[in-house]
N, C-alpha and C. Protein backbone atom coordinates (compact mmCIF):
# COMPACT_ATOMS: atom_id res chain seq x y z
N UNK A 1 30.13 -6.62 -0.07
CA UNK A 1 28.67 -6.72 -0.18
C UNK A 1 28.05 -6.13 1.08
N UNK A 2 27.53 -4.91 1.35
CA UNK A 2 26.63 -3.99 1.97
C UNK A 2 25.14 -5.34 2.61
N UNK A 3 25.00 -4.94 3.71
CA UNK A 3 23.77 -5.81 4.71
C UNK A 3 22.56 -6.06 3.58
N UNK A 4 21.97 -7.29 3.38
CA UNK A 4 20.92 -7.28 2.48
C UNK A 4 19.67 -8.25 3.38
N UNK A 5 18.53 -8.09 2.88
CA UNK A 5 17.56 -8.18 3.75
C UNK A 5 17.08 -9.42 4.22
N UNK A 6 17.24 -9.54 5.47
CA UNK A 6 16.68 -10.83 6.04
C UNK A 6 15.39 -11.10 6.25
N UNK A 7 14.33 -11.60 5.96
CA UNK A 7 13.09 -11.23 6.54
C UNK A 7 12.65 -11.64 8.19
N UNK A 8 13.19 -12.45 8.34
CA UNK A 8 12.95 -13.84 9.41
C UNK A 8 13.85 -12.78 10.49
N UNK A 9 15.08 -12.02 10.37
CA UNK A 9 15.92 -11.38 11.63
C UNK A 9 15.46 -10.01 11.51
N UNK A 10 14.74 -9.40 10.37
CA UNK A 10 14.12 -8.27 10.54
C UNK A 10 13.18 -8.39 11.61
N UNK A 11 12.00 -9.04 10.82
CA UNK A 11 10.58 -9.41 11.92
C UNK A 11 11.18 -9.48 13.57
N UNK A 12 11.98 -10.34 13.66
CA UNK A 12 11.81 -10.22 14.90
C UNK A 12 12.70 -8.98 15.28
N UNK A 13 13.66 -8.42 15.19
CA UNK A 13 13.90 -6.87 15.57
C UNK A 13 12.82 -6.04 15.49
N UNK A 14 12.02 -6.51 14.80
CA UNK A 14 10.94 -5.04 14.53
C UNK A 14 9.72 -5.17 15.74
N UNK A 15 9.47 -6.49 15.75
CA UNK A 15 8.83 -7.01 17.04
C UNK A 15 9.02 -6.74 18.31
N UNK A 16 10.46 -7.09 18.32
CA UNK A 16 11.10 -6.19 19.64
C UNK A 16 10.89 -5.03 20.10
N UNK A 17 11.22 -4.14 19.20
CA UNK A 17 11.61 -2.85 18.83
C UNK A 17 10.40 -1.73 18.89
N UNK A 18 9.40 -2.20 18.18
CA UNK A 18 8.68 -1.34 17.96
C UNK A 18 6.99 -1.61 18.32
N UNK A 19 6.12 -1.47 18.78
CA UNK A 19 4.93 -2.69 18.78
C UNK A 19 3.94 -2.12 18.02
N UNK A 20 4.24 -1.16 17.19
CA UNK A 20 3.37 -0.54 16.07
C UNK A 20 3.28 -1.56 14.72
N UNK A 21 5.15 -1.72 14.57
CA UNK A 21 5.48 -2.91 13.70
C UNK A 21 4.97 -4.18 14.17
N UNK A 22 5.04 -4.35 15.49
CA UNK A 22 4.78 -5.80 15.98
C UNK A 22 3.46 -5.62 15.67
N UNK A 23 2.46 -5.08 15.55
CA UNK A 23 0.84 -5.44 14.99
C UNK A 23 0.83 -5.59 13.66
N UNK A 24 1.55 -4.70 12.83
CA UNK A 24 1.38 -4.83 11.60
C UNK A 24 1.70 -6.01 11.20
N UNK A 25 3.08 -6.25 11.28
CA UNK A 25 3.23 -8.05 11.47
C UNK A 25 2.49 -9.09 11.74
N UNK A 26 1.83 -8.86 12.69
CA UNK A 26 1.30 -9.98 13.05
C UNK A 26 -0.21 -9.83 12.42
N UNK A 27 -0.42 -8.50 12.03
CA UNK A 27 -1.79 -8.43 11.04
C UNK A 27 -1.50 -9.05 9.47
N UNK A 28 -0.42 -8.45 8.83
CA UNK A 28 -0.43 -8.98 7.50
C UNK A 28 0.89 -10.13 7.36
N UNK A 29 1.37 -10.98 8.55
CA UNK A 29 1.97 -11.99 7.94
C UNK A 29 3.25 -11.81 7.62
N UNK A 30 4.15 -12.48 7.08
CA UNK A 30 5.98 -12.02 6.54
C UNK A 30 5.72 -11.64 5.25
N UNK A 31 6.77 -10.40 5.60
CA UNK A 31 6.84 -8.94 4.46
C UNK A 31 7.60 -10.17 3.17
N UNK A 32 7.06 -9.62 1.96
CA UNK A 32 7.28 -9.91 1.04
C UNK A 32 8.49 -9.42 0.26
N UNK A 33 8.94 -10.15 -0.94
CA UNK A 33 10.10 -8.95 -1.19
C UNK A 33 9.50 -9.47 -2.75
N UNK A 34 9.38 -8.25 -3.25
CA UNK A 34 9.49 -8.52 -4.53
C UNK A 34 10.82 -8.67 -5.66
N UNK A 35 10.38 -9.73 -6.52
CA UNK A 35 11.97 -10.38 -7.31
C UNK A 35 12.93 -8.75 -7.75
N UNK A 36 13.96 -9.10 -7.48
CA UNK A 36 14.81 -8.11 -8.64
C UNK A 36 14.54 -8.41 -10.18
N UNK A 37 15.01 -7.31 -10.57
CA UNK A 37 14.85 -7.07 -12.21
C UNK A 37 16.23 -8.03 -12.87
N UNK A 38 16.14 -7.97 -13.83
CA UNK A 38 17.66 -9.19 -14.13
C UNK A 38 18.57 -8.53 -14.57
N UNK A 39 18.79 -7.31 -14.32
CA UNK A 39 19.82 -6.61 -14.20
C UNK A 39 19.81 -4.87 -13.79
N UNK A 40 20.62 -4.40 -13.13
CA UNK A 40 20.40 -2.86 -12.67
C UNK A 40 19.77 -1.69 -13.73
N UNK A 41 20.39 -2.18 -15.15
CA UNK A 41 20.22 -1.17 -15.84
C UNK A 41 18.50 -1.27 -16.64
N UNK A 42 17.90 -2.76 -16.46
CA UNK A 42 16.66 -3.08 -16.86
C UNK A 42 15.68 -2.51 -15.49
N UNK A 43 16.14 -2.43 -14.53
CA UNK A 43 15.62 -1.80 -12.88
C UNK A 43 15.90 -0.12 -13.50
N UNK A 44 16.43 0.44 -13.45
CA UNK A 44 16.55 1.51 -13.46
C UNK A 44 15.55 2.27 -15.22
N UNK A 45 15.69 1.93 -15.92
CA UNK A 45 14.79 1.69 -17.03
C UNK A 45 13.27 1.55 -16.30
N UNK A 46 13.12 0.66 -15.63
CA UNK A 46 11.32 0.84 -14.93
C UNK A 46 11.29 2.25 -14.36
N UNK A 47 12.27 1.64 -13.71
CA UNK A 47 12.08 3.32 -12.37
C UNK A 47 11.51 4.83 -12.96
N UNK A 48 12.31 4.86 -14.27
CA UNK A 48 12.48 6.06 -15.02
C UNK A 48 10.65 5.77 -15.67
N UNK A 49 10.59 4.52 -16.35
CA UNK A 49 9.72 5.05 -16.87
C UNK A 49 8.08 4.68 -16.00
N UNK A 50 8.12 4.71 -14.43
CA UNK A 50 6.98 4.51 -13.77
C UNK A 50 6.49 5.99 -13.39
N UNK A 51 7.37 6.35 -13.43
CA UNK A 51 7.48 8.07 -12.45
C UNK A 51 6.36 8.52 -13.18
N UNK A 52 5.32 9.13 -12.28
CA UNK A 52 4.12 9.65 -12.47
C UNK A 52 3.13 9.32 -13.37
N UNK A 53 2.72 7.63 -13.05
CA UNK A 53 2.37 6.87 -14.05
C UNK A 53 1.50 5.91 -13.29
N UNK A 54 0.16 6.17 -13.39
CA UNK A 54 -0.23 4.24 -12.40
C UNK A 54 0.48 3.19 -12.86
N UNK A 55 0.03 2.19 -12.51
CA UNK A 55 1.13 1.08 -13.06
C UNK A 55 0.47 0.15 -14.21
N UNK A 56 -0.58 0.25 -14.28
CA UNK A 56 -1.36 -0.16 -15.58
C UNK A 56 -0.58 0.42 -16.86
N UNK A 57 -0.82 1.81 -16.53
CA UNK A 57 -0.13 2.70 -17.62
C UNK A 57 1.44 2.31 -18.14
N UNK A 58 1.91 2.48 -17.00
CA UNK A 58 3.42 2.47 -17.13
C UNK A 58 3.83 1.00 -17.70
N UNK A 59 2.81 -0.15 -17.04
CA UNK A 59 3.81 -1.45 -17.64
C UNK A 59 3.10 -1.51 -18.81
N UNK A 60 2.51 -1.08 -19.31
CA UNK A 60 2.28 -1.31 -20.87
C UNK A 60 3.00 -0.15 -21.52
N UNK A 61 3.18 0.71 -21.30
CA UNK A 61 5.10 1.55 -21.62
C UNK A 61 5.70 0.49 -21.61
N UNK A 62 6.27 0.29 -20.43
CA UNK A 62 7.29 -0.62 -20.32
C UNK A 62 7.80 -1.50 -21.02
N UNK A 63 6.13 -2.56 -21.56
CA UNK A 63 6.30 -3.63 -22.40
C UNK A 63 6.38 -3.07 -23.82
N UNK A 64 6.33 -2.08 -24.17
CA UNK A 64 6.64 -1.37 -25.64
C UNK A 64 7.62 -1.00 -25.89
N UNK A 65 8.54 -0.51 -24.58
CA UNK A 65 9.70 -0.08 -24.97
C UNK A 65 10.98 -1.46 -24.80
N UNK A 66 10.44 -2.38 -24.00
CA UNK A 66 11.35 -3.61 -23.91
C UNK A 66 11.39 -4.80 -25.29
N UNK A 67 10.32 -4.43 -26.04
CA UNK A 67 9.67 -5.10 -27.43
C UNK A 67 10.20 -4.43 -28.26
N UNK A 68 10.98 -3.15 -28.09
CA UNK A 68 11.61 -2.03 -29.24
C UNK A 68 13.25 -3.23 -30.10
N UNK A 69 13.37 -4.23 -28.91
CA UNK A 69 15.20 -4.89 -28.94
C UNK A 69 14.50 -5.75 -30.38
N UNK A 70 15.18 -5.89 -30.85
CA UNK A 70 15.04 -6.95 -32.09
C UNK A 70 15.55 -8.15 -31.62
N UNK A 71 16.30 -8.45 -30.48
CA UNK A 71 16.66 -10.01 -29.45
C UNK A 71 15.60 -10.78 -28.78
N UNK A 72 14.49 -9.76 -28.87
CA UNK A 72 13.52 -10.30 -28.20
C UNK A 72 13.74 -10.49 -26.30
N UNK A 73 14.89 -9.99 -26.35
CA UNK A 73 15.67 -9.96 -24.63
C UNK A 73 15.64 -8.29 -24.27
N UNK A 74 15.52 -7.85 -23.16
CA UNK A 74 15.26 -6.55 -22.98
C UNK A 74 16.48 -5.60 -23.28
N UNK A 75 16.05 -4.30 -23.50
CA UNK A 75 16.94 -3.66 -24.52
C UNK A 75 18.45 -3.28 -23.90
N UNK A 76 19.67 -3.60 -23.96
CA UNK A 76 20.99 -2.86 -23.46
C UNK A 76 20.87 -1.77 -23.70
N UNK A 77 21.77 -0.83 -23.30
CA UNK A 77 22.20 0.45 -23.02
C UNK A 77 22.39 0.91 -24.28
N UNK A 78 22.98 -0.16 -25.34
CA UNK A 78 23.81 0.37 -26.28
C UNK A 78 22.71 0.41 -27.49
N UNK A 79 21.63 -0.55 -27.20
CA UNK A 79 20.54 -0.49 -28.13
C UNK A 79 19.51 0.79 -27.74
N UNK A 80 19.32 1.10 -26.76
CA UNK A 80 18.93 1.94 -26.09
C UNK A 80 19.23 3.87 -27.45
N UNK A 81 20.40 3.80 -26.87
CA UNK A 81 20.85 4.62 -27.40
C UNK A 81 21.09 4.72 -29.32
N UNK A 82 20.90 3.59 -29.52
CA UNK A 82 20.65 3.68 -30.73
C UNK A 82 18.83 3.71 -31.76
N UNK A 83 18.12 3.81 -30.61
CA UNK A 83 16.85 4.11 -30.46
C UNK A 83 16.62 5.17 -31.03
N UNK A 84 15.92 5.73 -32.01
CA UNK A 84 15.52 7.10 -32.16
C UNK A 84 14.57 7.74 -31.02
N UNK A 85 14.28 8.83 -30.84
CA UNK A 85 13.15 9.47 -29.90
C UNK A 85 12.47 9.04 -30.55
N UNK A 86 11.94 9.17 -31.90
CA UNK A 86 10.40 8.48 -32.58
C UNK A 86 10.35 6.79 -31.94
N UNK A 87 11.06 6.22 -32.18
CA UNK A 87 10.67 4.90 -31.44
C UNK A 87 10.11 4.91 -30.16
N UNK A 88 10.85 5.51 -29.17
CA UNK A 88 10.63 5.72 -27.89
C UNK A 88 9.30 6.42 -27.96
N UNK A 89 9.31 7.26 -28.45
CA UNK A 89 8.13 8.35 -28.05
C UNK A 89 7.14 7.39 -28.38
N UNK A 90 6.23 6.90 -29.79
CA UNK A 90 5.77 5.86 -30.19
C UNK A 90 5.44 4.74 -29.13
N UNK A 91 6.80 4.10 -28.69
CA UNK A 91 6.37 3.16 -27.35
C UNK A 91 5.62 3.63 -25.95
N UNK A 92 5.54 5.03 -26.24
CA UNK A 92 5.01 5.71 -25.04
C UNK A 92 5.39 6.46 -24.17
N UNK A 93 7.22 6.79 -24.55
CA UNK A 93 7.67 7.45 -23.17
C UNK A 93 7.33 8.94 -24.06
N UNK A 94 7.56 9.52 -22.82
CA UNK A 94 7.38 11.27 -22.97
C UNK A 94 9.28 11.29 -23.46
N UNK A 95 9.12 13.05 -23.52
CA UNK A 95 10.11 13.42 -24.20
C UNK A 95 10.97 13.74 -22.84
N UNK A 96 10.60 14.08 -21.85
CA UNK A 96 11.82 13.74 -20.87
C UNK A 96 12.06 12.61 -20.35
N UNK A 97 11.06 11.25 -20.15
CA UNK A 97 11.95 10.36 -20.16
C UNK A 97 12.72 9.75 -21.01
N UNK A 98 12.28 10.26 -22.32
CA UNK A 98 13.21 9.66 -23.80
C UNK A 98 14.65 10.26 -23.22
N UNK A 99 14.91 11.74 -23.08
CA UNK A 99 16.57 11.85 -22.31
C UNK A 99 17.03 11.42 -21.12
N UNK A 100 16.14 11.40 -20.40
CA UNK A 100 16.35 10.01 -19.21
C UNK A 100 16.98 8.69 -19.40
N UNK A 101 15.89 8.10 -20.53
CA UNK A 101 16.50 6.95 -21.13
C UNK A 101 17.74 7.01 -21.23
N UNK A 102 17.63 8.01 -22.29
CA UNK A 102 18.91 8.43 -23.12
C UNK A 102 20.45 8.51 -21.83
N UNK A 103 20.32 9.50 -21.12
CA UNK A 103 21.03 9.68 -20.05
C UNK A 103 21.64 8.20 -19.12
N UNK A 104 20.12 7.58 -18.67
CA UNK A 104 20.79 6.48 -17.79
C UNK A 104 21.83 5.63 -18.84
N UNK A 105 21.34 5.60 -20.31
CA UNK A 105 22.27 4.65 -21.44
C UNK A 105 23.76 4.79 -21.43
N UNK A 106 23.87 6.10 -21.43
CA UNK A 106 25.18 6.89 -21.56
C UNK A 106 25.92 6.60 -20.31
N UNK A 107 25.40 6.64 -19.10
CA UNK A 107 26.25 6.25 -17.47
C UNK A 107 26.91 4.69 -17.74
N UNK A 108 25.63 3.91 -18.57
CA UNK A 108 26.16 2.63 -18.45
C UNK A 108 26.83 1.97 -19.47
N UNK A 109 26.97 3.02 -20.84
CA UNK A 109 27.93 2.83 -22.09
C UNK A 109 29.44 3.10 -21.14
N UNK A 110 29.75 4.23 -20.78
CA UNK A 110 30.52 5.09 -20.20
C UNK A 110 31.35 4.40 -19.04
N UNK A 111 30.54 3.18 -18.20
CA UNK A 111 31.17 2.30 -17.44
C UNK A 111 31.07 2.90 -15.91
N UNK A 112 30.63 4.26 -15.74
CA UNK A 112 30.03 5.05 -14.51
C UNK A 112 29.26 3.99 -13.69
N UNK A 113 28.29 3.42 -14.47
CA UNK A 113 26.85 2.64 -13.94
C UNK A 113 27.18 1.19 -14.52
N UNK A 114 27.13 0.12 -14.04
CA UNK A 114 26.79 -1.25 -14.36
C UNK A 114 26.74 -2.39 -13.29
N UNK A 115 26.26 -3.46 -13.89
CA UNK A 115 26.00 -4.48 -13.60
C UNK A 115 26.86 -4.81 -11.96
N UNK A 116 27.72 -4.66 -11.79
CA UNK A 116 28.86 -5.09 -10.51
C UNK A 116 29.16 -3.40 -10.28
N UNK A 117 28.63 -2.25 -10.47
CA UNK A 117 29.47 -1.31 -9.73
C UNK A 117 28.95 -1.10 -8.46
N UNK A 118 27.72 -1.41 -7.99
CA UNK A 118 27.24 -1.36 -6.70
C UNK A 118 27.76 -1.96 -5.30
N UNK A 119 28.12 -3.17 -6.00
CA UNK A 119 28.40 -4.46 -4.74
C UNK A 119 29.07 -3.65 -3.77
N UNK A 120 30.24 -2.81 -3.96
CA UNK A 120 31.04 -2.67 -2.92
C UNK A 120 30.61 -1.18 -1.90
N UNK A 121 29.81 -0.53 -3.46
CA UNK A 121 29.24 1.11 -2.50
C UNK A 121 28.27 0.68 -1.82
N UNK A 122 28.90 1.89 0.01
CA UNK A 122 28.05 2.12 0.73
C UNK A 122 26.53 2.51 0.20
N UNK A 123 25.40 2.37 0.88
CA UNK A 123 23.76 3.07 0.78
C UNK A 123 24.06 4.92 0.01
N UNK A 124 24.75 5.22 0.60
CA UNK A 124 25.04 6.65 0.25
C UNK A 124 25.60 7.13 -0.94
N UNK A 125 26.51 6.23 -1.30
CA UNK A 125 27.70 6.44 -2.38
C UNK A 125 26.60 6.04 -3.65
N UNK A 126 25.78 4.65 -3.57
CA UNK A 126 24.84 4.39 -4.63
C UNK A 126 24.21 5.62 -5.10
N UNK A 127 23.40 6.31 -4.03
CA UNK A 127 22.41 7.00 -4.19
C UNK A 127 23.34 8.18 -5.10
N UNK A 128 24.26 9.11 -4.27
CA UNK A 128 25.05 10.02 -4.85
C UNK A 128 25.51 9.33 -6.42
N UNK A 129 25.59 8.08 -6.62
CA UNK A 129 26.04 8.10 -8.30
C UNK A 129 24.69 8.30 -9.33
N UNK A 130 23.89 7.38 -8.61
CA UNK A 130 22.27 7.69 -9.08
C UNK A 130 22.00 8.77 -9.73
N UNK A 131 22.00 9.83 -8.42
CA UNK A 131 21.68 11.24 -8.74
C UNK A 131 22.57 11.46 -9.85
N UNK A 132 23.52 11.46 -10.74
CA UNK A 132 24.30 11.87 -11.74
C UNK A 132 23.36 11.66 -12.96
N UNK A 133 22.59 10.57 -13.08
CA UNK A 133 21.62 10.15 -14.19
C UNK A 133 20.61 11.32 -14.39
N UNK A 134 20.35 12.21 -15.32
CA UNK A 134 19.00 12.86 -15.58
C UNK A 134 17.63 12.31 -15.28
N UNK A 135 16.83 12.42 -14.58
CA UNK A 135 15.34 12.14 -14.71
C UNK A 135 15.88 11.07 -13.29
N UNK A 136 16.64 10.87 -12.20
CA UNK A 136 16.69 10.06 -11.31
C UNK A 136 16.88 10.76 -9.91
N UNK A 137 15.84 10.71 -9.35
CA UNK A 137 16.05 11.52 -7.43
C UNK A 137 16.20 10.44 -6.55
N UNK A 138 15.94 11.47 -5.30
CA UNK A 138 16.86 10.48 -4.19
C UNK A 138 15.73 9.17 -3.77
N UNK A 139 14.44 9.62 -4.44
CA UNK A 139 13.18 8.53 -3.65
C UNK A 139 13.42 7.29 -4.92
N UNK A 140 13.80 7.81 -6.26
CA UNK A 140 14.13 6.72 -7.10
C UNK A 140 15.52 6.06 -6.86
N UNK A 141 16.21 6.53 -6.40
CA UNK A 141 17.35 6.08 -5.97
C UNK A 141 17.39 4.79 -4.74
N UNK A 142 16.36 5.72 -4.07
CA UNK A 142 16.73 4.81 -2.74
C UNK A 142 15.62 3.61 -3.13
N UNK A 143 14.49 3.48 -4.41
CA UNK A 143 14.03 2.30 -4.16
C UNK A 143 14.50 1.48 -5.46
N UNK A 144 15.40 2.00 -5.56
CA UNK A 144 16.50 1.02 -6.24
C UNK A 144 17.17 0.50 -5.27
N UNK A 145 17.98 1.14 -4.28
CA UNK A 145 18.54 0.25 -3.09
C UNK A 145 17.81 -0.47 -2.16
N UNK A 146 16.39 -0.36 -2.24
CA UNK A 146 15.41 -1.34 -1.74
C UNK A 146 15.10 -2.48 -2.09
N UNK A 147 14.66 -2.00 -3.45
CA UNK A 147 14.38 -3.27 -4.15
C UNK A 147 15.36 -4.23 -5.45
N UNK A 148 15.51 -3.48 -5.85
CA UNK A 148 16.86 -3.99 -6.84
C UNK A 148 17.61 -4.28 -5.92
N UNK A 149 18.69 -4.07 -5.17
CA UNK A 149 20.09 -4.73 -4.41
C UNK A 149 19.33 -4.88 -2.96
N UNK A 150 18.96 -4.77 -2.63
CA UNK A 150 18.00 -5.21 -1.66
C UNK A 150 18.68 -4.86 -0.58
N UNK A 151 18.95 -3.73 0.11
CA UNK A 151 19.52 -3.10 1.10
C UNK A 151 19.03 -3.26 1.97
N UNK A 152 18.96 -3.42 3.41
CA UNK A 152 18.42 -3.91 4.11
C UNK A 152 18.04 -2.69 5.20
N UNK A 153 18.36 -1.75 5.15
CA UNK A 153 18.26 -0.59 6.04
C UNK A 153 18.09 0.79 5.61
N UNK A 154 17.24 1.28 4.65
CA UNK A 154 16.71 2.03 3.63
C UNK A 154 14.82 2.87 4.04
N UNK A 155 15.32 3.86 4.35
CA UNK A 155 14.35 4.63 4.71
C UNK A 155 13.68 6.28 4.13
N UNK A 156 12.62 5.94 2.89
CA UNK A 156 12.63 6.95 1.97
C UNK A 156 11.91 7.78 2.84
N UNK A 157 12.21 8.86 3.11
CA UNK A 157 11.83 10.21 3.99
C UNK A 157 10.73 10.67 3.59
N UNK A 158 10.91 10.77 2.32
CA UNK A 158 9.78 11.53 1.37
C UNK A 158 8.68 10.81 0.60
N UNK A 159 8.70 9.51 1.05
CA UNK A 159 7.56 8.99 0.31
C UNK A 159 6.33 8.73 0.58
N UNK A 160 5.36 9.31 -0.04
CA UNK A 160 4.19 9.54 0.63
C UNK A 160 3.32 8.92 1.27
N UNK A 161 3.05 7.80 1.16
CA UNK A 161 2.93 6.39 1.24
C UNK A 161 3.39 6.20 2.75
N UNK A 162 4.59 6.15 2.88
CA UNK A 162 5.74 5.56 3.79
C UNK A 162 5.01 6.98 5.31
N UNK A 163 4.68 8.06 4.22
CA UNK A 163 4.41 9.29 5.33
C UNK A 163 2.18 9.23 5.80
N UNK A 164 2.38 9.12 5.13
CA UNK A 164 0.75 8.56 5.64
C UNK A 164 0.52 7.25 6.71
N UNK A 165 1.64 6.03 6.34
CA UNK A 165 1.20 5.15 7.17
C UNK A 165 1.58 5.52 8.82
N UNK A 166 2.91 6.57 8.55
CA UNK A 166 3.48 6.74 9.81
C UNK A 166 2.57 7.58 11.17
N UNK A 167 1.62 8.47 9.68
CA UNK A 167 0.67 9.75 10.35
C UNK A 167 -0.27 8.80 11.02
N UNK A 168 -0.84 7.84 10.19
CA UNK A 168 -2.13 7.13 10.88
C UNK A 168 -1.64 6.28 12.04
N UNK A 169 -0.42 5.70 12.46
CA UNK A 169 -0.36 4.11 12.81
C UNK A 169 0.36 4.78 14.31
N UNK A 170 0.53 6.30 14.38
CA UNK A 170 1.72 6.67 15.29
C UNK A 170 1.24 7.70 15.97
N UNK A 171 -0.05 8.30 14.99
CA UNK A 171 -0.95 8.63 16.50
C UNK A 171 -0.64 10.63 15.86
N UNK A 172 -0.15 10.18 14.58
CA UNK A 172 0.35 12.05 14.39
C UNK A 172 -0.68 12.97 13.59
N UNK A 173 -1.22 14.64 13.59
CA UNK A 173 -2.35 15.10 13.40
C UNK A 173 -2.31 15.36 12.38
N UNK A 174 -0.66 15.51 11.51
CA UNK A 174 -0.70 15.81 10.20
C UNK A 174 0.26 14.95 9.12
N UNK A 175 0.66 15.09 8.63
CA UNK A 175 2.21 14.30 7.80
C UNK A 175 2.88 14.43 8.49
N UNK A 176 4.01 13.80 8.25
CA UNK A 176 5.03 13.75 9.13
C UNK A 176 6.10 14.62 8.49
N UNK A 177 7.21 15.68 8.68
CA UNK A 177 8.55 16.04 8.21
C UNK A 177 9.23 14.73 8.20
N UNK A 178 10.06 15.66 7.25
CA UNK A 178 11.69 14.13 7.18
C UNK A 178 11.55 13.87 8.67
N UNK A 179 12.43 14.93 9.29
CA UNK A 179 12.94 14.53 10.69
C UNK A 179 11.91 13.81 11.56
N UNK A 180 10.78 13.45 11.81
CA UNK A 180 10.06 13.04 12.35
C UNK A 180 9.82 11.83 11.94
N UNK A 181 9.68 11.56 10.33
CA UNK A 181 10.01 10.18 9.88
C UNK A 181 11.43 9.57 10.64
N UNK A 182 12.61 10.03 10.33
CA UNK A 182 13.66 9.31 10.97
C UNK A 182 13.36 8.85 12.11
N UNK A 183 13.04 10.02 12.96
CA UNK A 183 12.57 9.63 14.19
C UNK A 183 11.61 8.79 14.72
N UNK A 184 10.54 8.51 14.19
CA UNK A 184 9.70 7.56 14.08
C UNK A 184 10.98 6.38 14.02
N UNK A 185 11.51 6.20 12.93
CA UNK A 185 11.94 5.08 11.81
C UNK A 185 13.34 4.74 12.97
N UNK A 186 14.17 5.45 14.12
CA UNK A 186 14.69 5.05 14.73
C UNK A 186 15.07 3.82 15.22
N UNK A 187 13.96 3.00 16.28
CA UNK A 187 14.14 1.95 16.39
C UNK A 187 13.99 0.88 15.39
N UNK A 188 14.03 1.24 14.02
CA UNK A 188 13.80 0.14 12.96
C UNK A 188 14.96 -0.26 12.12
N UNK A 189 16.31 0.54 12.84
CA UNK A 189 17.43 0.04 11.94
C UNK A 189 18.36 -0.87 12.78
N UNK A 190 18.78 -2.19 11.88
CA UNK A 190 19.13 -2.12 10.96
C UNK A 190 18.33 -2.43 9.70
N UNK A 191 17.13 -2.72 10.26
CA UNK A 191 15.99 -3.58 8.98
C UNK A 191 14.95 -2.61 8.67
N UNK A 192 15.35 -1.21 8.90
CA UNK A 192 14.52 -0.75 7.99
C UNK A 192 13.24 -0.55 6.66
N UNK A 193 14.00 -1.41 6.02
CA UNK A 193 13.40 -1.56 4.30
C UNK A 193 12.88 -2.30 5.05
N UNK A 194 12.11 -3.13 5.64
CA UNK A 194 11.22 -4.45 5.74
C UNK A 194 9.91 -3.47 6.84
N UNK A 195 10.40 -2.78 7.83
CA UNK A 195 9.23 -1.81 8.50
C UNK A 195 8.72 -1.39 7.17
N UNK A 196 9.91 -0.58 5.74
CA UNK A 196 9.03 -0.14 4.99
C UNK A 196 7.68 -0.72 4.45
N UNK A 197 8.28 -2.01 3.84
CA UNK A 197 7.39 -2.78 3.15
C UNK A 197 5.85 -3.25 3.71
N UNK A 198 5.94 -3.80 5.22
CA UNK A 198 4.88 -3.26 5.85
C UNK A 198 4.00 -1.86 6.53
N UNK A 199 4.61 -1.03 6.12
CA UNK A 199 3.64 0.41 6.20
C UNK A 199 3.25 0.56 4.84
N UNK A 200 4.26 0.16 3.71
CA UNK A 200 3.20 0.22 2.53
C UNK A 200 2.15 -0.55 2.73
N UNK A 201 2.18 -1.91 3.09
CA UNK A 201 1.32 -2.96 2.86
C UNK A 201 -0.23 -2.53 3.84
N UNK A 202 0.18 -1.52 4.62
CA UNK A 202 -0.80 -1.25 5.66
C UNK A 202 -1.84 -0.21 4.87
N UNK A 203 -0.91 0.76 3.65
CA UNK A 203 -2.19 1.27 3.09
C UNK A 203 -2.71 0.99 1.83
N UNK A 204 -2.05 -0.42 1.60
CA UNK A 204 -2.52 -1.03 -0.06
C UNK A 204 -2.02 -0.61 -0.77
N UNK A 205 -1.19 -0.47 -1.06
CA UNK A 205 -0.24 -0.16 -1.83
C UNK A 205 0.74 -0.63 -2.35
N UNK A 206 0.99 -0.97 -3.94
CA UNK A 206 1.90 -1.84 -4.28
C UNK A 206 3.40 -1.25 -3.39
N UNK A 207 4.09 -2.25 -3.52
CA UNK A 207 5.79 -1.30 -3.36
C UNK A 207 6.33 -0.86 -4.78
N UNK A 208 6.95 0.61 -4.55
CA UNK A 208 6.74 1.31 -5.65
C UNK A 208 8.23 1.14 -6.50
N UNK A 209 8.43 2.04 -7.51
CA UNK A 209 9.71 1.73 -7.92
C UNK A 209 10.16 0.82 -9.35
């Protein structure tokens, strides 16, 4: 089992560490974590179908395509795939996340992707199996290791959000590059994901994913 997030030994590393974090902290209070999904493959199913979606939009997708199971319990892999595209499409997804769907179903029919294959992969190894799924990148990846398994040292480079709070709070004239994020994000590991959660929180912003 890979480092998972403390809030209480983050805060104070970040306090230490950083005093950009130490205001934000002490402005909005202990970082929140939002619940996991009740299983990876019902997490990865959001992920797919939030992507370029407010979230109004998307969770009423969501709740159409989780209402598709005749169990009344959210849909397996295997029901998934026995889905027509007319169902799906109907519930609202587009036609590339219908092979998305389709795709993540097949990793986790296939035994590639499930429930216990994470526990033991490194941050890296997750992400690299991730990427094998159609319709899944490295910013959906990594906030699956944020928020679903709750990694504790997880720093999305590219997220815009994550790159705005850094521009305003750090004194920089434009966005930030990757490398300048890291660099920023330096003194924040090993608790990373928890600096994240407060630079989202700094520009209102749900945590995404």
């Amino acid at each position: 089992m890979r480092n998972l997030i403390d809030v209480e030994a983050a805060e104070a590393h970040l306090r230490a560490a950083d005093p950009v974090l130490a205001h934000l902290i002490e402005r909005h209070g202990p970082a929140q974590i939002r619940p996991a999904a009740e299983n990876p493959f019902m997490a990865l199913c959001r992920s797919i179908t939030y992507q370029q979606l407010s979230g109004r939009a998307a969770g009423a997708i969501f709740g159409r395509f989780a209402a598709l199971s005749p169990t009344g319990t959210f849909p397996n892999a295997n029901e998934v795939l026995a889905f027509s595209d007319d169902q799906m499409r109907v519930a609202g997804q587009s036609r590339q996340k219908v092979a998305a769907l389709r795709s993540l179903a097949e990793h986790f029919t296939s035994g590639d992707l499930g429930d216990h294959v994470f526990e033991d992969m490194d941050d890296e190894a997750v992400i690299e199996r991730l990427l094998q799924v159609r319709g899944i990148g490295r910013w959906s990846a990594e906030m699956f290791l944020l928020i679903q398994l709750q990694r504790a040292d997880i720093l999305p480079v590219n997220d815009l959000a994550i790159n705005r709070a850094i521009m305003q709070h750090y004194g920089l004239g434009s966005m930030p590059k990757p490398a300048e994020v890291r660099r920023a994000g330096e003194p924040w590991h090993p608790w990373a994901s928890v600096a994240c959660l407060h630079l989202w929180r700094s520009q209102h912003v749900e945590v995404p994913g």
